[in-house]
C-alpha atoms as a PDB file:
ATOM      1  CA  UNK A   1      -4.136  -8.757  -1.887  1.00  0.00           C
ATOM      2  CA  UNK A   2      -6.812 -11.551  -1.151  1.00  0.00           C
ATOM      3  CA  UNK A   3      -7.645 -13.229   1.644  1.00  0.00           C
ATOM      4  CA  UNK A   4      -6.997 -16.851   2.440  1.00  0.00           C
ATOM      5  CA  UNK A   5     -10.782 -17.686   2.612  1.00  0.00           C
ATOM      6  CA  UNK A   6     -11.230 -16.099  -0.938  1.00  0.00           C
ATOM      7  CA  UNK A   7      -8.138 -18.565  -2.233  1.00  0.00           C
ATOM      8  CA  UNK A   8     -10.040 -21.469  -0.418  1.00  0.00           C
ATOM      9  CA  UNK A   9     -13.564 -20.738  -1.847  1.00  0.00           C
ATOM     10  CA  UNK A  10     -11.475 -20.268  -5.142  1.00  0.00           C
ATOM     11  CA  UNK A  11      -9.833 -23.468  -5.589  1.00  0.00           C
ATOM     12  CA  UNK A  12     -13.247 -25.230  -4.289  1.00  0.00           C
ATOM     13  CA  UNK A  13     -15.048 -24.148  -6.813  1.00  0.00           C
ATOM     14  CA  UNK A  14     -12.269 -25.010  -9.155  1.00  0.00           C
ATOM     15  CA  UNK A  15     -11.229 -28.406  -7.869  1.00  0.00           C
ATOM     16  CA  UNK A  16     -14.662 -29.920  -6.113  1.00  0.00           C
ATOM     17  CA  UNK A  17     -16.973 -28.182  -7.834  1.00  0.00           C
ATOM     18  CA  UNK A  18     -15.794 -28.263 -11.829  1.00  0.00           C
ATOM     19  CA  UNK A  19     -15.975 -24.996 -12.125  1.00  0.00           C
ATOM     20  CA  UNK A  20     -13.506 -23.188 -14.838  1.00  0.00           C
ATOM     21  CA  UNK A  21     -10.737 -20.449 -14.079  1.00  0.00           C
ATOM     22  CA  UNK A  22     -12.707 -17.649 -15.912  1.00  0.00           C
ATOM     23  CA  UNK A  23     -16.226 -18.693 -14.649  1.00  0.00           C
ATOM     24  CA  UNK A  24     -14.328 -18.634 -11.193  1.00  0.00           C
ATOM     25  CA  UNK A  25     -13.054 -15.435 -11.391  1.00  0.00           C
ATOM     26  CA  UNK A  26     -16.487 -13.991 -13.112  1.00  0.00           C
ATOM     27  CA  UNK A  27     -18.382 -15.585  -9.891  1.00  0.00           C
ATOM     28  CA  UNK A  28     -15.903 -13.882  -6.948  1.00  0.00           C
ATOM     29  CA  UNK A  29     -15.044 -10.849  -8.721  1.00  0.00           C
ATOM     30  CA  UNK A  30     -11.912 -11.283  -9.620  1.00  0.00           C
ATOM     31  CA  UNK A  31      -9.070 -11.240 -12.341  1.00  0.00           C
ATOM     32  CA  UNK A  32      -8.510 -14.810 -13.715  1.00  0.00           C
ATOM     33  CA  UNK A  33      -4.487 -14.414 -12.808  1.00  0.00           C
ATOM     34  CA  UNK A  34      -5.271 -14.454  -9.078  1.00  0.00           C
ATOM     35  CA  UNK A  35      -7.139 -17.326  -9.557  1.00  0.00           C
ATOM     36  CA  UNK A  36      -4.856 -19.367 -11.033  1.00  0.00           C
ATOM     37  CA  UNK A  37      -2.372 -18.414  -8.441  1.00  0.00           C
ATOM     38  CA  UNK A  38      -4.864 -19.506  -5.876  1.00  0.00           C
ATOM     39  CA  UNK A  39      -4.671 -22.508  -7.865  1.00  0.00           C
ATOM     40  CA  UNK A  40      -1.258 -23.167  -8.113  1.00  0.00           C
ATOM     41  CA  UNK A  41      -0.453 -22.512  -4.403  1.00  0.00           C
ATOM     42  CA  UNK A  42      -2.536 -24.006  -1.563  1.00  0.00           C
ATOM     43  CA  UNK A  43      -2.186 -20.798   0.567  1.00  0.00           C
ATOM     44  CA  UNK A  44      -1.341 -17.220  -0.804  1.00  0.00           C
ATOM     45  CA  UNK A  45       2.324 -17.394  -2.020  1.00  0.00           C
ATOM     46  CA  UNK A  46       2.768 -13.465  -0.434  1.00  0.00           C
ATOM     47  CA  UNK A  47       5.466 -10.998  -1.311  1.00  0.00           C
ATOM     48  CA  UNK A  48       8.658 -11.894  -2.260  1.00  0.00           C
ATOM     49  CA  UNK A  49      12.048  -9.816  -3.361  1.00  0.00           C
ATOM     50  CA  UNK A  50      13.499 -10.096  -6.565  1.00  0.00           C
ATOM     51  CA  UNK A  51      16.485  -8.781  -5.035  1.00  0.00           C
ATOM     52  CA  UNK A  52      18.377  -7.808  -2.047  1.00  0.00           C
ATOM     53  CA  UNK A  53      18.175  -4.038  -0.452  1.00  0.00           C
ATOM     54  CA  UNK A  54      20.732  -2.075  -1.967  1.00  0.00           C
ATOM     55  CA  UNK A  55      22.796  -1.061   0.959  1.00  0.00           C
ATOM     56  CA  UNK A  56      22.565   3.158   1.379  1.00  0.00           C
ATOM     57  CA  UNK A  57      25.559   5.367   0.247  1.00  0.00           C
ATOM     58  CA  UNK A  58      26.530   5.955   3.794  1.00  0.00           C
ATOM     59  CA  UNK A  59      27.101   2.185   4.717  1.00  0.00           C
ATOM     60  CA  UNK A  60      31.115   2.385   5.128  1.00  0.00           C
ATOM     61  CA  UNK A  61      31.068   5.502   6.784  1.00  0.00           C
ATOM     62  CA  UNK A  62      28.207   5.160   9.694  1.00  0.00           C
ATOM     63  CA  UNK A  63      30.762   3.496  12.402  1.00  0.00           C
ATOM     64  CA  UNK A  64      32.764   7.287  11.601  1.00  0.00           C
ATOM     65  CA  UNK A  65      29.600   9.084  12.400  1.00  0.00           C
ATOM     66  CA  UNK A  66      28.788   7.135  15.061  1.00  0.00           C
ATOM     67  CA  UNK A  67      32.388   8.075  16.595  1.00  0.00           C
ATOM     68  CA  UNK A  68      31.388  11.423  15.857  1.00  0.00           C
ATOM     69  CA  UNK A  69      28.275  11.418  17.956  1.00  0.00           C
ATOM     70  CA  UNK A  70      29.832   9.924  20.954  1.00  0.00           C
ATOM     71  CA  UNK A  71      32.388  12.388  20.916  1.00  0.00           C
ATOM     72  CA  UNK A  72      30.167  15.361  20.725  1.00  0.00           C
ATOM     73  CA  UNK A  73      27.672  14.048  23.642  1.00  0.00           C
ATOM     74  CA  UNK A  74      31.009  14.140  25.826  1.00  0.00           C
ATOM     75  CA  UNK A  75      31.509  18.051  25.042  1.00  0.00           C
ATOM     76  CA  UNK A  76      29.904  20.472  27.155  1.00  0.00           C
ATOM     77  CA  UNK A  77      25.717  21.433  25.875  1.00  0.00           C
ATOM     78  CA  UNK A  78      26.615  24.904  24.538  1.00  0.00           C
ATOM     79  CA  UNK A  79      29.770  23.240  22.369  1.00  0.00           C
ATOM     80  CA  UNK A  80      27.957  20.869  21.128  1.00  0.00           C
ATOM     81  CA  UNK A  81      27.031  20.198  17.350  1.00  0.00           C
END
């Protein structure tokens, strides 16, 4: 990941200065994908899911264990799970 002052010089250079993408990216370093990024977007776009979380197996049976629980805090310490 880049920082925002490297995406600033970037599109500078580009836009003020006339300077192409690969002559850009030879000049800061860098691959000539991030630099058209930094082009297309004014600040760095970030990371962004394709797709939700996939909820975990467990999901329908949590509020069960969390009965569970509760119930064994309310035994006695040497009957406990």
């Amino acid at each position: 990941m880049y920082a925002v002052d490297l995406y600033g010089l970037v599109r500078r250079a580009c836009h003020v200065d006339a300077m192409s993408k690969s002559e850009a990216a030879r000049m800061f370093g860098i691959d000539r994908k991030p630099v058209a990024k930094g082009l297309k977007h004014s600040v760095p776009p970030g990371y962004r899911r394709s797709k939700s979380p996939v909820r975990p197996k467990l999901d329908p049976f949590i509020p069960i264990i969390d009965q569970i629980l509760e119930d064994d805090k309310r035994q006695l310490a040497k009957q406990r799970h």
